[in-house]
C-alpha atoms as a PDB file:
ATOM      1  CA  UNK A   1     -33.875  48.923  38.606  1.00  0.00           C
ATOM      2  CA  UNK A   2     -35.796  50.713  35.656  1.00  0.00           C
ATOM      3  CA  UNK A   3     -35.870  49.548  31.890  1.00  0.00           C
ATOM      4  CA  UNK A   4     -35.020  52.258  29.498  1.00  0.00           C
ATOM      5  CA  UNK A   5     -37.181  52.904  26.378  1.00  0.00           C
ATOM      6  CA  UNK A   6     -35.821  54.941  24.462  1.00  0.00           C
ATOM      7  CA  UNK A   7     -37.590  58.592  23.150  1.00  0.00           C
ATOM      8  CA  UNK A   8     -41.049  57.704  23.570  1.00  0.00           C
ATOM      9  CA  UNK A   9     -44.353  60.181  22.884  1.00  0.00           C
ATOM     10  CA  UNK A  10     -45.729  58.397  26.727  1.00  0.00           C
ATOM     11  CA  UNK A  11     -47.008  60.681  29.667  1.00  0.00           C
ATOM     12  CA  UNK A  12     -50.074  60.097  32.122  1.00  0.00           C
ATOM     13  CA  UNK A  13     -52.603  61.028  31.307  1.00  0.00           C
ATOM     14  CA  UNK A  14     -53.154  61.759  28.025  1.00  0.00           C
ATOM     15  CA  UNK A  15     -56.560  63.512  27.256  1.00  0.00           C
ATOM     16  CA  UNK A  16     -58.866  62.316  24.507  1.00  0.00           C
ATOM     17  CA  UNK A  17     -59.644  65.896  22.665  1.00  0.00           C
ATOM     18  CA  UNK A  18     -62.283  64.911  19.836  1.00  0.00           C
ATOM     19  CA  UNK A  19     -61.493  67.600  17.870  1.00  0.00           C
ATOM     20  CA  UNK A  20     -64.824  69.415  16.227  1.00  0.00           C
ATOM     21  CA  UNK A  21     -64.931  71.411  13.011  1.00  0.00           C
ATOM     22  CA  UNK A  22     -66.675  72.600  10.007  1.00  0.00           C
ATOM     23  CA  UNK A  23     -66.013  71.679   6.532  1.00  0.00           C
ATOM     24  CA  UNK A  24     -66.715  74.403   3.786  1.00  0.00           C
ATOM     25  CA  UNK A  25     -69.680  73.088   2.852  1.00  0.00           C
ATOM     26  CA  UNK A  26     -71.103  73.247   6.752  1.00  0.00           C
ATOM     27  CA  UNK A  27     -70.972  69.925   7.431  1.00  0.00           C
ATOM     28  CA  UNK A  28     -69.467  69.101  11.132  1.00  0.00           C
ATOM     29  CA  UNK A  29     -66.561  67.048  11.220  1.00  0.00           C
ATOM     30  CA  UNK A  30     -64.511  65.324  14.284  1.00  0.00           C
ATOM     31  CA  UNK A  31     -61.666  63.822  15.320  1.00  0.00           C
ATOM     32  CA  UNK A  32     -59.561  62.016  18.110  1.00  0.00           C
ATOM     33  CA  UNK A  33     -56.631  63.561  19.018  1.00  0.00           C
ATOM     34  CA  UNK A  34     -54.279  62.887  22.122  1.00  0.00           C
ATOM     35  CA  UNK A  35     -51.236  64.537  21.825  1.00  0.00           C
ATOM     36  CA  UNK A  36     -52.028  67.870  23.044  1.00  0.00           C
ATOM     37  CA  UNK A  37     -52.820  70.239  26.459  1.00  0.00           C
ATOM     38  CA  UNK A  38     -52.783  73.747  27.971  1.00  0.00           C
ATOM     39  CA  UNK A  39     -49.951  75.898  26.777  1.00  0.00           C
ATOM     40  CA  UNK A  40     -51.078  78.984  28.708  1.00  0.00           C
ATOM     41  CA  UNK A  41     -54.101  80.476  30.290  1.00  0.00           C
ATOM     42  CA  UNK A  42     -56.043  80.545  27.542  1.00  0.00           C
ATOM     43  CA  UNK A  43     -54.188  78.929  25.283  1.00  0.00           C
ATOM     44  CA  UNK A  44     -53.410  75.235  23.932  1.00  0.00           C
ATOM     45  CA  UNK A  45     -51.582  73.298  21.623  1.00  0.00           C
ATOM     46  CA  UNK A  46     -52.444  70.173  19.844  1.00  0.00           C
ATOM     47  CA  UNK A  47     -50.600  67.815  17.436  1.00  0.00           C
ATOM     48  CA  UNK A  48     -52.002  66.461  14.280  1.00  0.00           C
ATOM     49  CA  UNK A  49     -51.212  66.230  10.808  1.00  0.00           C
ATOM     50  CA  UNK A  50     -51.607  68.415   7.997  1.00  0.00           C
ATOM     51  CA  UNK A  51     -53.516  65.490   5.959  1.00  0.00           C
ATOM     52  CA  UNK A  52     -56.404  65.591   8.537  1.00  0.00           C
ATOM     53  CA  UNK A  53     -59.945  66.700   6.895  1.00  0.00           C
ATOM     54  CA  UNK A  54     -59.938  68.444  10.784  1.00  0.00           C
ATOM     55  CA  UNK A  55     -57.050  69.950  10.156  1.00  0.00           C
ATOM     56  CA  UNK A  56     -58.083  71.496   6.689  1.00  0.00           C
ATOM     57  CA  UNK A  57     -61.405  72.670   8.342  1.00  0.00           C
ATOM     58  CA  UNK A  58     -59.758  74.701  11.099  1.00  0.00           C
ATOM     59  CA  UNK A  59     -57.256  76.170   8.571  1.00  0.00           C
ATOM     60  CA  UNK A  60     -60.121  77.698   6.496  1.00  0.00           C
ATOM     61  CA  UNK A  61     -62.518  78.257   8.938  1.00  0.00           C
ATOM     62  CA  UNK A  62     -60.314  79.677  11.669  1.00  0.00           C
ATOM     63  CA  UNK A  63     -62.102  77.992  14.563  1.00  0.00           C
ATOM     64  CA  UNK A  64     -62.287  74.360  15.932  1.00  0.00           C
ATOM     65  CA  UNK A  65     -63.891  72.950  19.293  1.00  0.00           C
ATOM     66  CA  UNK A  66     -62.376  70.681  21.583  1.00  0.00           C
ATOM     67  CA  UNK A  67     -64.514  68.304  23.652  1.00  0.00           C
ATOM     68  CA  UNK A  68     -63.507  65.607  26.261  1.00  0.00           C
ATOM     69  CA  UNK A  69     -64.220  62.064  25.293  1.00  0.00           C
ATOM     70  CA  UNK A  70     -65.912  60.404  28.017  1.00  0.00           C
ATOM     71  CA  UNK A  71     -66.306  56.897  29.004  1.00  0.00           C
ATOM     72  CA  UNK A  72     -70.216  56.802  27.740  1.00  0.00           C
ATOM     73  CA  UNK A  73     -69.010  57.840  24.282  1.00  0.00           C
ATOM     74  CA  UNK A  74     -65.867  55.976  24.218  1.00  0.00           C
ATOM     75  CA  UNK A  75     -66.870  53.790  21.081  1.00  0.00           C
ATOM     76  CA  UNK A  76     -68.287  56.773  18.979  1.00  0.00           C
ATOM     77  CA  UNK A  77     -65.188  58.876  20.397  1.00  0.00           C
ATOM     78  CA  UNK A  78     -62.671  55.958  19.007  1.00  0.00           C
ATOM     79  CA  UNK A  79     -64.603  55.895  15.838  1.00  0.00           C
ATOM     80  CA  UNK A  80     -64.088  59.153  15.170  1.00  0.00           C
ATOM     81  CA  UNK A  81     -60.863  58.588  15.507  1.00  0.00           C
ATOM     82  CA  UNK A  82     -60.076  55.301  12.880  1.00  0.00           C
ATOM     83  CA  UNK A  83     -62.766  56.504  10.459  1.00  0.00           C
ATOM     84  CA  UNK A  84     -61.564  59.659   8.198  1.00  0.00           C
ATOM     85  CA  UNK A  85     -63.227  62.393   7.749  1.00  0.00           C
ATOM     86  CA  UNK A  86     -61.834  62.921   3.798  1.00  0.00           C
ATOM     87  CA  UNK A  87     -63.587  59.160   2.715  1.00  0.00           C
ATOM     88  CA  UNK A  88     -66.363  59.234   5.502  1.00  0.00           C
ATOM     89  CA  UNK A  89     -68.821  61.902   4.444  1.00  0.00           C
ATOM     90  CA  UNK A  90     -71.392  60.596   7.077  1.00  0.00           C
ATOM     91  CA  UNK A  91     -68.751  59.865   9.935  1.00  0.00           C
ATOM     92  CA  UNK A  92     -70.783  61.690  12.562  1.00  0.00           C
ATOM     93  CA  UNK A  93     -74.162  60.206  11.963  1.00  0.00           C
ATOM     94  CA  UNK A  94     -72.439  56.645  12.032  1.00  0.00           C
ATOM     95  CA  UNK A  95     -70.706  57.944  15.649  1.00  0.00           C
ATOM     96  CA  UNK A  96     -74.217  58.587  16.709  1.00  0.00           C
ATOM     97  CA  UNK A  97     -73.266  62.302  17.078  1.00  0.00           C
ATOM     98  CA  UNK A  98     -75.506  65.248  17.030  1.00  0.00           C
ATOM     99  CA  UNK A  99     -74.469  69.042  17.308  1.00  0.00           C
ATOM    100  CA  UNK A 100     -75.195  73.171  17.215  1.00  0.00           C
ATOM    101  CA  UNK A 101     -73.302  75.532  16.193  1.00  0.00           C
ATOM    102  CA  UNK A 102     -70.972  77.101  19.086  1.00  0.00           C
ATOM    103  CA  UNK A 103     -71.309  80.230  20.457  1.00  0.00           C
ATOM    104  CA  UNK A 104     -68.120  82.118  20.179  1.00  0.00           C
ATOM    105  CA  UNK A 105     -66.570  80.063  17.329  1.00  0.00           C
ATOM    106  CA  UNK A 106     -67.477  78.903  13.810  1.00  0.00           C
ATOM    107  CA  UNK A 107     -67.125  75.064  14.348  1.00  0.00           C
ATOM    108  CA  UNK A 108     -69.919  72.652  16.104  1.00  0.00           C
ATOM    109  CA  UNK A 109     -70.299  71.575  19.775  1.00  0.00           C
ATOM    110  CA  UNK A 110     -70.838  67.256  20.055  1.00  0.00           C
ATOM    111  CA  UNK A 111     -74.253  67.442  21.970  1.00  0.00           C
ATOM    112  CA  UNK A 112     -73.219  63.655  23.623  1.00  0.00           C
ATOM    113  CA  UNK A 113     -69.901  65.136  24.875  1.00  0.00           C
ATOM    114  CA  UNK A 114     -70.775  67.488  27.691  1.00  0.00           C
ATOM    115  CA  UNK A 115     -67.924  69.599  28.414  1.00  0.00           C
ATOM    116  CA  UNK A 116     -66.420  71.704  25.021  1.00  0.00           C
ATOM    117  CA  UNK A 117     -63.534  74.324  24.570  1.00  0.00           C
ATOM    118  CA  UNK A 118     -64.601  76.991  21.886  1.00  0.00           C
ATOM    119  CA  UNK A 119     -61.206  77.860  20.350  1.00  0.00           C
ATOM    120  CA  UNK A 120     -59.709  80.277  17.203  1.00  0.00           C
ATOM    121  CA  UNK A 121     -56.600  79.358  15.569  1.00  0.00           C
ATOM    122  CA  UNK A 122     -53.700  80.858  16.554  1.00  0.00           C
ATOM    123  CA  UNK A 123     -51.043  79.304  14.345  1.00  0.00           C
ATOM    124  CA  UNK A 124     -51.109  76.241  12.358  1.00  0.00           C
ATOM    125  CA  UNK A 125     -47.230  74.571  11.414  1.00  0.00           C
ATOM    126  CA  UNK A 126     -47.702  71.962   9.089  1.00  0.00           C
ATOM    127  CA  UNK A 127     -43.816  70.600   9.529  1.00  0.00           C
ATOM    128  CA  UNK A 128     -44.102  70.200  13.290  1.00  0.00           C
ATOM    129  CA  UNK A 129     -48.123  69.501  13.274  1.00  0.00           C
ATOM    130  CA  UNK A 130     -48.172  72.062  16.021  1.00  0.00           C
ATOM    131  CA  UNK A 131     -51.836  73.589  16.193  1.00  0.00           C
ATOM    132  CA  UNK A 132     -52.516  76.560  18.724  1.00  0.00           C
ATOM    133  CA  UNK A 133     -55.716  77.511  19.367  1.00  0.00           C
ATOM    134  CA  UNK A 134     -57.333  80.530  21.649  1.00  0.00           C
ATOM    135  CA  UNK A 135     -59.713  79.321  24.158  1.00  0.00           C
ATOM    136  CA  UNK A 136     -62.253  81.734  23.793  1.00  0.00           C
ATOM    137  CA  UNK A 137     -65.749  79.957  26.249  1.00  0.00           C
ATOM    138  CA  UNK A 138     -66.080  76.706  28.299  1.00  0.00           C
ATOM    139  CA  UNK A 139     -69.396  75.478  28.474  1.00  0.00           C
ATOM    140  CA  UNK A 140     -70.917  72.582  30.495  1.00  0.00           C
ATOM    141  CA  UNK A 141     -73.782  70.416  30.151  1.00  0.00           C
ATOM    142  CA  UNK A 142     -75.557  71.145  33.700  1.00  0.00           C
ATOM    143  CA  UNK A 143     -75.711  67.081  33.667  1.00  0.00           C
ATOM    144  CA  UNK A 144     -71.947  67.368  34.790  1.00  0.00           C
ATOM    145  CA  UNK A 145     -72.054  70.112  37.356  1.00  0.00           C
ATOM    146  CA  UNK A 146     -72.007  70.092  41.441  1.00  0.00           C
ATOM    147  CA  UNK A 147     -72.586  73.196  43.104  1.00  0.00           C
ATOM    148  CA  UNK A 148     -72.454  75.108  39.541  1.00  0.00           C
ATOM    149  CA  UNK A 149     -68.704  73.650  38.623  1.00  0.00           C
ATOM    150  CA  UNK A 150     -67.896  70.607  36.869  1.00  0.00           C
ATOM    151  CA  UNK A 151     -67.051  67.636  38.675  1.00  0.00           C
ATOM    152  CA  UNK A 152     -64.783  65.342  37.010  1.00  0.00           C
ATOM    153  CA  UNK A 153     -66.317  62.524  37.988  1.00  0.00           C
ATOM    154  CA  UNK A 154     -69.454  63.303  36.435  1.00  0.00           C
ATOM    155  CA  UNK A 155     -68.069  64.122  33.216  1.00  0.00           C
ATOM    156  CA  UNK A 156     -65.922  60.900  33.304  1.00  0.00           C
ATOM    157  CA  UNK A 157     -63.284  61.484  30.950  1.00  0.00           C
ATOM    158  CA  UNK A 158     -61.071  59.096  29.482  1.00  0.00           C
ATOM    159  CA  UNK A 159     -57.156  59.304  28.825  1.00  0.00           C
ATOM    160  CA  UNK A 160     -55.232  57.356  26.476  1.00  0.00           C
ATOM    161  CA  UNK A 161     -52.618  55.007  27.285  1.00  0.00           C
ATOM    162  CA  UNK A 162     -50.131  55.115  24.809  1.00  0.00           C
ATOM    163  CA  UNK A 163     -48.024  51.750  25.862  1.00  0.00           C
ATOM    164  CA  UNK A 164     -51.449  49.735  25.605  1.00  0.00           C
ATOM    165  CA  UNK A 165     -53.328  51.110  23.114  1.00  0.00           C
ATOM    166  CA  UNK A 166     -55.763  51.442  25.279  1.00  0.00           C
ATOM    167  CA  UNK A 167     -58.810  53.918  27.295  1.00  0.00           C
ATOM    168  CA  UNK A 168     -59.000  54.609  30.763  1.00  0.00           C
ATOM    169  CA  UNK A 169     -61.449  56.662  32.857  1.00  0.00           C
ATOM    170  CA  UNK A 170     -60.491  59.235  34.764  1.00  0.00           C
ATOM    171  CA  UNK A 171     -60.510  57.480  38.913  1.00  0.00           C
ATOM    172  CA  UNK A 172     -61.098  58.387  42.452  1.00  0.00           C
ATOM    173  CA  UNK A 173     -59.910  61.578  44.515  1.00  0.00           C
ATOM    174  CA  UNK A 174     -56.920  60.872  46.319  1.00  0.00           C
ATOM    175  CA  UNK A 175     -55.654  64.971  47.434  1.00  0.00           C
ATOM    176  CA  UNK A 176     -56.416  68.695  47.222  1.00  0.00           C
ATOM    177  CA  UNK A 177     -54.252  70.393  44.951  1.00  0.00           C
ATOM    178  CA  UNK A 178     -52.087  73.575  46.502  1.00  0.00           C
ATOM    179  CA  UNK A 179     -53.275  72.376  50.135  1.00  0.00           C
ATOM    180  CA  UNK A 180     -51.934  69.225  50.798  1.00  0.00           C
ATOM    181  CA  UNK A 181     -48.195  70.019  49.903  1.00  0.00           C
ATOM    182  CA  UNK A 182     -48.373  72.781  52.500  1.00  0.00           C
ATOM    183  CA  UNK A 183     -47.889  70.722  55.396  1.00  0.00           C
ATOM    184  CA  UNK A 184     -44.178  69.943  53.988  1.00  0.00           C
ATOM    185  CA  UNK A 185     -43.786  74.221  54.097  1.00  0.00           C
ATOM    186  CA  UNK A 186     -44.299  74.078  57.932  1.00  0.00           C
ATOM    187  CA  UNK A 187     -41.103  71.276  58.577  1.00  0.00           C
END
């Protein structure tokens, strides 16, 4: 038997993007977002809010970062998440967070979170909150890499869990993706 809830925003898992940008005086601002993924290649979408110091940074600057929030910076991710960015001017230094300026982009890579997306803005809808961004460079802190590619459970990301408000790491191996559902091909 299954319980029905209704039109729900609930899917596993749900990535914590801390969201990294530029305001116009230079100063690097962040955020938590989980609503969001890969909407092509090189492409993804995010939700959030037109009333978002973030989102007011990316719209004038053109660029934004996206980071995963892992489970060593889980408390300065969540932080940058509660606190706001338009009545915290020193949000960052109180998350303990340190960064240079990207490569590719004009908007700051989070020196504690080790894997970053450099992205340009594609489109920006303030009625649906719909945010596409370009992923332009993926760069890795060499802390987080096996063989020269990340490994996952090095960078230890967390997901959100929307039903209890709460963070989860990323946990074990359990299959090889576009392998293991061969065998089924062969019956």
């Amino acid at each position: 038997m299954r319980k029905n809830f209704g039109a729900k925003p609930w899917t596993y898992p749900q990535p914590v993007f801390i969201i990294g940008s530029y305001d116009e005086d230079g100063r690097a601002n962040a955020m938590n977002a989980a609503w969001g993924g890969i909407s092509c290649d090189t492409e993804l979408c995010m939700c959030i809010s037109a009333g978002h110091k973030t989102t007011k940074n990316i719209l004038a600057r053109k660029a934004f970062t996206v980071s995963m929030a892992t489970s060593a910076q889980m408390t300065a991710c969540d932080y940058v998440g509660i606190a706001s960015g338009n009545n915290t001017a020193d949000k960052m230094e109180k998350a303990g967070f340190h960064t240079t300026k990207a490569e590719h982009v004009d908007a700051p890579i989070i020196e504690e979170l080790p894997m970053t997306l450099e992205c340009r803005l594609i489109s920006y809808d303030p009625e649906s909150c719909h945010l596409f961004g370009e992923i332009v460079n993926v760069s890795a802190d060499e802390s987080i890499l096996t063989d020269g590619k990340i490994d996952v459970m090095k960078l230890a990301p967390i997901t959100f869990d929307p039903v209890g408000n709460a963070y989860h790491v990323i946990g074990e191996k359990v299959g090889n993706a576009f392998r293991d559902g061969a065998k089924l091909k062969e019956k």
